[in-house]
N, C-alpha and C. Protein backbone atom coordinates (compact mmCIF):
# COMPACT_ATOMS: atom_id res chain seq x y z
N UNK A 1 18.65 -9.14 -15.60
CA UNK A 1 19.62 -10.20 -15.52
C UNK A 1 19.71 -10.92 -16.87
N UNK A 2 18.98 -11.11 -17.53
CA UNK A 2 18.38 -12.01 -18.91
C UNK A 2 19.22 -10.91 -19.63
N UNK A 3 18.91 -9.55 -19.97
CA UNK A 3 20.18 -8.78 -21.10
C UNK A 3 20.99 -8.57 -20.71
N UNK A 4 21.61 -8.54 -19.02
CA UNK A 4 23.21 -9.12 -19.18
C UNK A 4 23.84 -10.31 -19.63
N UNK A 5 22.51 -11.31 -19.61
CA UNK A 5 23.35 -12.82 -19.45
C UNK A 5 23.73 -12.76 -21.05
N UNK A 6 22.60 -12.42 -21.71
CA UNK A 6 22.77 -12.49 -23.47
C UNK A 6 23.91 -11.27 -23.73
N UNK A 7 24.46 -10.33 -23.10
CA UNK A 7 25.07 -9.54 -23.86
C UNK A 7 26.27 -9.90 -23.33
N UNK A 8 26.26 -10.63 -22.22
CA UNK A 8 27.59 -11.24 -21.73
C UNK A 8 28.02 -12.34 -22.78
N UNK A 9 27.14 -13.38 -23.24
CA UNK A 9 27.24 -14.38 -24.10
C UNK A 9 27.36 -13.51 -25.62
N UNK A 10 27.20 -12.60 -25.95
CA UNK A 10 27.18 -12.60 -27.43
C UNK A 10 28.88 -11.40 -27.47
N UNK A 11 29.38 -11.41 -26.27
CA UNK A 11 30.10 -9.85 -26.55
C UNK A 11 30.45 -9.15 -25.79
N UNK A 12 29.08 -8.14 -25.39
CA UNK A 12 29.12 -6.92 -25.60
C UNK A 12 29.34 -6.49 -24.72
N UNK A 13 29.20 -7.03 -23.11
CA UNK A 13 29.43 -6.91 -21.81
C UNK A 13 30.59 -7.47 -21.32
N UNK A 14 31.71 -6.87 -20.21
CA UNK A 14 32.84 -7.55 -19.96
C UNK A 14 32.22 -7.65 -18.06
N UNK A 15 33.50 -8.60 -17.29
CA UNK A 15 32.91 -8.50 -16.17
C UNK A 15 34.06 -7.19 -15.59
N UNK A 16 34.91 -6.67 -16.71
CA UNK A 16 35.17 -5.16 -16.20
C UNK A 16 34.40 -4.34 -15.19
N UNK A 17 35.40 -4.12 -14.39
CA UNK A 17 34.23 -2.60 -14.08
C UNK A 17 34.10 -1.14 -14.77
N UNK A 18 32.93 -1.32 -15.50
CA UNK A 18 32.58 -0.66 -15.66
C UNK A 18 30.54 -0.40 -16.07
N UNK A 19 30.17 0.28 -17.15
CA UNK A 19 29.30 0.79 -17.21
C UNK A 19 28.18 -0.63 -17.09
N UNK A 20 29.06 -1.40 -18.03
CA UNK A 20 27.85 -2.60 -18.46
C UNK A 20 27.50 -3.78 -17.06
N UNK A 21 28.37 -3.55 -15.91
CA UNK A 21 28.38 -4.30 -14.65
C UNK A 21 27.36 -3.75 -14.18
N UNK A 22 26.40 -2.55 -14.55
CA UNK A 22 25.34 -1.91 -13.37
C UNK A 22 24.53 -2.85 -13.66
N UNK A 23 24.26 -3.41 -14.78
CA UNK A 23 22.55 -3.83 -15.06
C UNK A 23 22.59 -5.34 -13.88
N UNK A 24 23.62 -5.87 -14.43
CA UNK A 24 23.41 -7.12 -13.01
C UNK A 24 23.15 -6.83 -11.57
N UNK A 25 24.17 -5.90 -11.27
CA UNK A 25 23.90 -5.43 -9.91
C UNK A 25 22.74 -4.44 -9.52
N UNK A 26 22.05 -3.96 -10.60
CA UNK A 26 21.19 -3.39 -10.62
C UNK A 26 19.56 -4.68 -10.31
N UNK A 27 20.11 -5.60 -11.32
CA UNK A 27 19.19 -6.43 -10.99
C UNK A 27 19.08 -7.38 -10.10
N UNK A 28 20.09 -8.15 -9.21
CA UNK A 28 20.12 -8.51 -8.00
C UNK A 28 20.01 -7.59 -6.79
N UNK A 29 19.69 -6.33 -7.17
CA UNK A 29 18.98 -5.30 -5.98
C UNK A 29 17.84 -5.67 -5.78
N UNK A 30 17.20 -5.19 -7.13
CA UNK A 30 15.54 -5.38 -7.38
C UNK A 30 15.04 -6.77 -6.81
N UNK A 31 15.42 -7.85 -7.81
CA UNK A 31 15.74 -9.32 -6.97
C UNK A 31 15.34 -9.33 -5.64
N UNK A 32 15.97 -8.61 -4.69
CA UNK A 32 16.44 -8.89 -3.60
C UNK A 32 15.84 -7.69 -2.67
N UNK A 33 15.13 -6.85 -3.36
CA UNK A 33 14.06 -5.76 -2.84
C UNK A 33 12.83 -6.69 -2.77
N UNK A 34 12.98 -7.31 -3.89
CA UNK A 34 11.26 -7.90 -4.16
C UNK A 34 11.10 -8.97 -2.66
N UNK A 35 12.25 -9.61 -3.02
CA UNK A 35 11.82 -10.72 -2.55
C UNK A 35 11.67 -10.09 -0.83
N UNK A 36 12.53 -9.15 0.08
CA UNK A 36 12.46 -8.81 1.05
C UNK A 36 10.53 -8.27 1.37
N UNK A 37 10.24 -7.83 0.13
CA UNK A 37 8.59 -7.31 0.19
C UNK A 37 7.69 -8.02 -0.22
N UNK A 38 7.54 -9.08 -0.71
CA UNK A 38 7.04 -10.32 -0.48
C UNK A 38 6.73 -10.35 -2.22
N UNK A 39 5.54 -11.59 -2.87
CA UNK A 39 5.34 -11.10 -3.80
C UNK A 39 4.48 -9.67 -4.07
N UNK A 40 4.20 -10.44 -5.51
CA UNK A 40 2.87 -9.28 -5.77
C UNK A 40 1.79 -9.61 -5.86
N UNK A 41 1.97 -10.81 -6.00
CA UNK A 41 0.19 -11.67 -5.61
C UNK A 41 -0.14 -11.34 -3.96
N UNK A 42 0.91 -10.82 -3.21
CA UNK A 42 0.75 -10.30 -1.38
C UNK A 42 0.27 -8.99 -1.32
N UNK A 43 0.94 -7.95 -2.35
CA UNK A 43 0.56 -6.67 -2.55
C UNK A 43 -0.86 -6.58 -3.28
N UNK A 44 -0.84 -7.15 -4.27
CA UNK A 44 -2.34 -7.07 -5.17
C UNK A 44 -2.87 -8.27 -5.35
N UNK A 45 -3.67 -8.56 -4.14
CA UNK A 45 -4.45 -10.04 -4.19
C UNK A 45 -5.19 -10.22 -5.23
N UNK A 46 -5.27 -11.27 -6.16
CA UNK A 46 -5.90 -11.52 -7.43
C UNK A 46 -7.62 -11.95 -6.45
N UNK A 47 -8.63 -11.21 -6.92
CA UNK A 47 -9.52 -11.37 -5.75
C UNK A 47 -10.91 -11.11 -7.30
N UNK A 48 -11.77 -11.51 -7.34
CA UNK A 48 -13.08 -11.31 -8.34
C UNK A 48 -13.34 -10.32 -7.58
N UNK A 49 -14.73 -9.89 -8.95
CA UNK A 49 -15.10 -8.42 -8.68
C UNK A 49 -16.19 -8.63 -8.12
N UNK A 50 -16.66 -10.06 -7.69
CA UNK A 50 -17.72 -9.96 -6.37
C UNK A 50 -16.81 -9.32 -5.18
N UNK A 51 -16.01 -10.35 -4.79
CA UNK A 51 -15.02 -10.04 -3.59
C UNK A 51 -14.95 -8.89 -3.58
N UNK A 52 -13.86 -8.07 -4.31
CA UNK A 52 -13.84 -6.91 -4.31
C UNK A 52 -15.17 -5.48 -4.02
N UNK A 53 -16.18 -6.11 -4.71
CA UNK A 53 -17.26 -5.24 -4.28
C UNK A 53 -17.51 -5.74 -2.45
N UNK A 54 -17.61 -6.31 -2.08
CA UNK A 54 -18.04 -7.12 -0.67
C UNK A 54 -17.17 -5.97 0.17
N UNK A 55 -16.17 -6.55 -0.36
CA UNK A 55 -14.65 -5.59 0.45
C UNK A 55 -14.68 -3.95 0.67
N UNK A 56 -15.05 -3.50 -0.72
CA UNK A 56 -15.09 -2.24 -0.72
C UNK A 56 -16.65 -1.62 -0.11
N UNK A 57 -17.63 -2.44 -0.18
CA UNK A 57 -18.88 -2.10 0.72
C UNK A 57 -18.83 -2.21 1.71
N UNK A 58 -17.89 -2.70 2.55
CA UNK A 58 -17.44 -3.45 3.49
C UNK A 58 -16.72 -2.05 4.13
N UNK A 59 -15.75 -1.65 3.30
CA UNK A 59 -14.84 -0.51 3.98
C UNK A 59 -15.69 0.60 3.77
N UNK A 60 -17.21 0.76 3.36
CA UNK A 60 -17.52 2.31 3.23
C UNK A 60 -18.75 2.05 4.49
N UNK A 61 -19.19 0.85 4.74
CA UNK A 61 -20.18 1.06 5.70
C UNK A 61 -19.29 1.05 7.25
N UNK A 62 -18.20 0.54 7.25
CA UNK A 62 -17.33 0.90 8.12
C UNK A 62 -16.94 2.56 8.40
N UNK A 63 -16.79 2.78 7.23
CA UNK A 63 -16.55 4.26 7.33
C UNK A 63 -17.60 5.08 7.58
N UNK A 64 -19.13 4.92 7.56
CA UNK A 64 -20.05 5.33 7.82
C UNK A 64 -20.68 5.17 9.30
N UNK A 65 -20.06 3.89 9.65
CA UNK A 65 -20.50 4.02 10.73
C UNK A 65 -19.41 4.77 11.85
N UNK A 66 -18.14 4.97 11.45
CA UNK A 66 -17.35 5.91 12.33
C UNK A 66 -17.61 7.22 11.99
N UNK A 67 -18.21 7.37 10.67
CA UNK A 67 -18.70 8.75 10.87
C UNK A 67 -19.80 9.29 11.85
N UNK A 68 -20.86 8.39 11.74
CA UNK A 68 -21.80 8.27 13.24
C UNK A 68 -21.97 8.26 14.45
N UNK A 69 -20.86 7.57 14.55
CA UNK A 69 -19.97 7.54 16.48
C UNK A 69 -19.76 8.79 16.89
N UNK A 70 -18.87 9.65 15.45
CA UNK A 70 -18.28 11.01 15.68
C UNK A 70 -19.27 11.75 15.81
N UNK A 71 -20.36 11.55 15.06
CA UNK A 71 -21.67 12.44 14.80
C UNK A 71 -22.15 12.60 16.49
N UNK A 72 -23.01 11.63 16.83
CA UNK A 72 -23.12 11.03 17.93
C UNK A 72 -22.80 11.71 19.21
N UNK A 73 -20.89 11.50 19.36
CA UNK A 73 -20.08 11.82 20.40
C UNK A 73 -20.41 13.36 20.21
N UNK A 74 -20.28 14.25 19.06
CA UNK A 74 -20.37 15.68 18.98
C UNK A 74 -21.75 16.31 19.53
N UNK A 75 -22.92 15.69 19.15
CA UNK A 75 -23.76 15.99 19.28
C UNK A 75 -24.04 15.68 21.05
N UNK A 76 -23.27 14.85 21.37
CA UNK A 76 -23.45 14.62 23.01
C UNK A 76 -22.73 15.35 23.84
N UNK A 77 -21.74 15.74 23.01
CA UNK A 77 -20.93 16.99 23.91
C UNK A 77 -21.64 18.31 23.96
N UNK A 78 -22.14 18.48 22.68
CA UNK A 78 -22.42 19.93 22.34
C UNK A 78 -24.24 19.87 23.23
N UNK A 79 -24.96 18.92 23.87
CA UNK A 79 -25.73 18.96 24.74
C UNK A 79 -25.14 19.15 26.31
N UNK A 80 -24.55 18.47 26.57
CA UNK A 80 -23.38 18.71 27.73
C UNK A 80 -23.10 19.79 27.96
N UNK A 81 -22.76 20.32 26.72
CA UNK A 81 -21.83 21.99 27.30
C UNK A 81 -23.30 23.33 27.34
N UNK A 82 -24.21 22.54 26.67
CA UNK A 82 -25.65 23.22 26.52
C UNK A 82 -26.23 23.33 27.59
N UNK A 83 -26.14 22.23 28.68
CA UNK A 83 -26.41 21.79 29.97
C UNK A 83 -26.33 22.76 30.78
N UNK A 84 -24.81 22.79 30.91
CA UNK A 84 -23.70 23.63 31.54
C UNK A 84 -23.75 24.43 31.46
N UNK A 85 -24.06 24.92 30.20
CA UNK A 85 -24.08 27.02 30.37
C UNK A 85 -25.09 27.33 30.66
N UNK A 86 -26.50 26.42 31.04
CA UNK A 86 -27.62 26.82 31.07
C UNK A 86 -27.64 26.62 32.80
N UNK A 87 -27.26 25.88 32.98
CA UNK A 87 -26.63 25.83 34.22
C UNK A 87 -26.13 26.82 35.08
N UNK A 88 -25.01 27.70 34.27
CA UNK A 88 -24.62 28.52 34.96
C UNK A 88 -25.16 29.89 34.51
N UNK A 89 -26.38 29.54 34.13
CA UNK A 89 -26.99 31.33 34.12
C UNK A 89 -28.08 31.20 35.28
């Protein structure tokens, strides 16, 4: 918006239609993308690299422990079906 406004003021841009009309409308898209997606302090929380470590230890012992559940659940089936075939001999 800022090098249309200056190239509108010095010249070089008409409000013709043509080539030099994209950059405005180009930039009241963006404008108006952003603002529909919030900022970017929403997307990339300004957060220290304590936080961030907390967070990310945070999401791997999470992830460790659903790996365990799965571990767990498999290993309880695969006794179950151990049961069962022993069962039926």
């Amino acid at each position: 918006m800022f090098v249309f406004a200056v190239g509108l003021s010095q010249g070089r841009y008409s409000l013709d239609l043509d080539i030099g009309l994209m950059f405005p409308l180009l930039g009241i898209l963006l404008i108006g993308a952003g603002v529909m997606q919030g900022s970017l302090g929403q997307q990339f929380p300004d957060e220290s690299d304590d936080e961030m470590t907390r967070r990310v230890q945070g999401d791997v012992e999470e992830t460790e422990r659903e790996k365990n559940v799965g571990h767990a659940w498999a290993s309880l089936e695969q006794h179950v079906l151990k049961s069962e075939l022993d069962e039926s001999e």
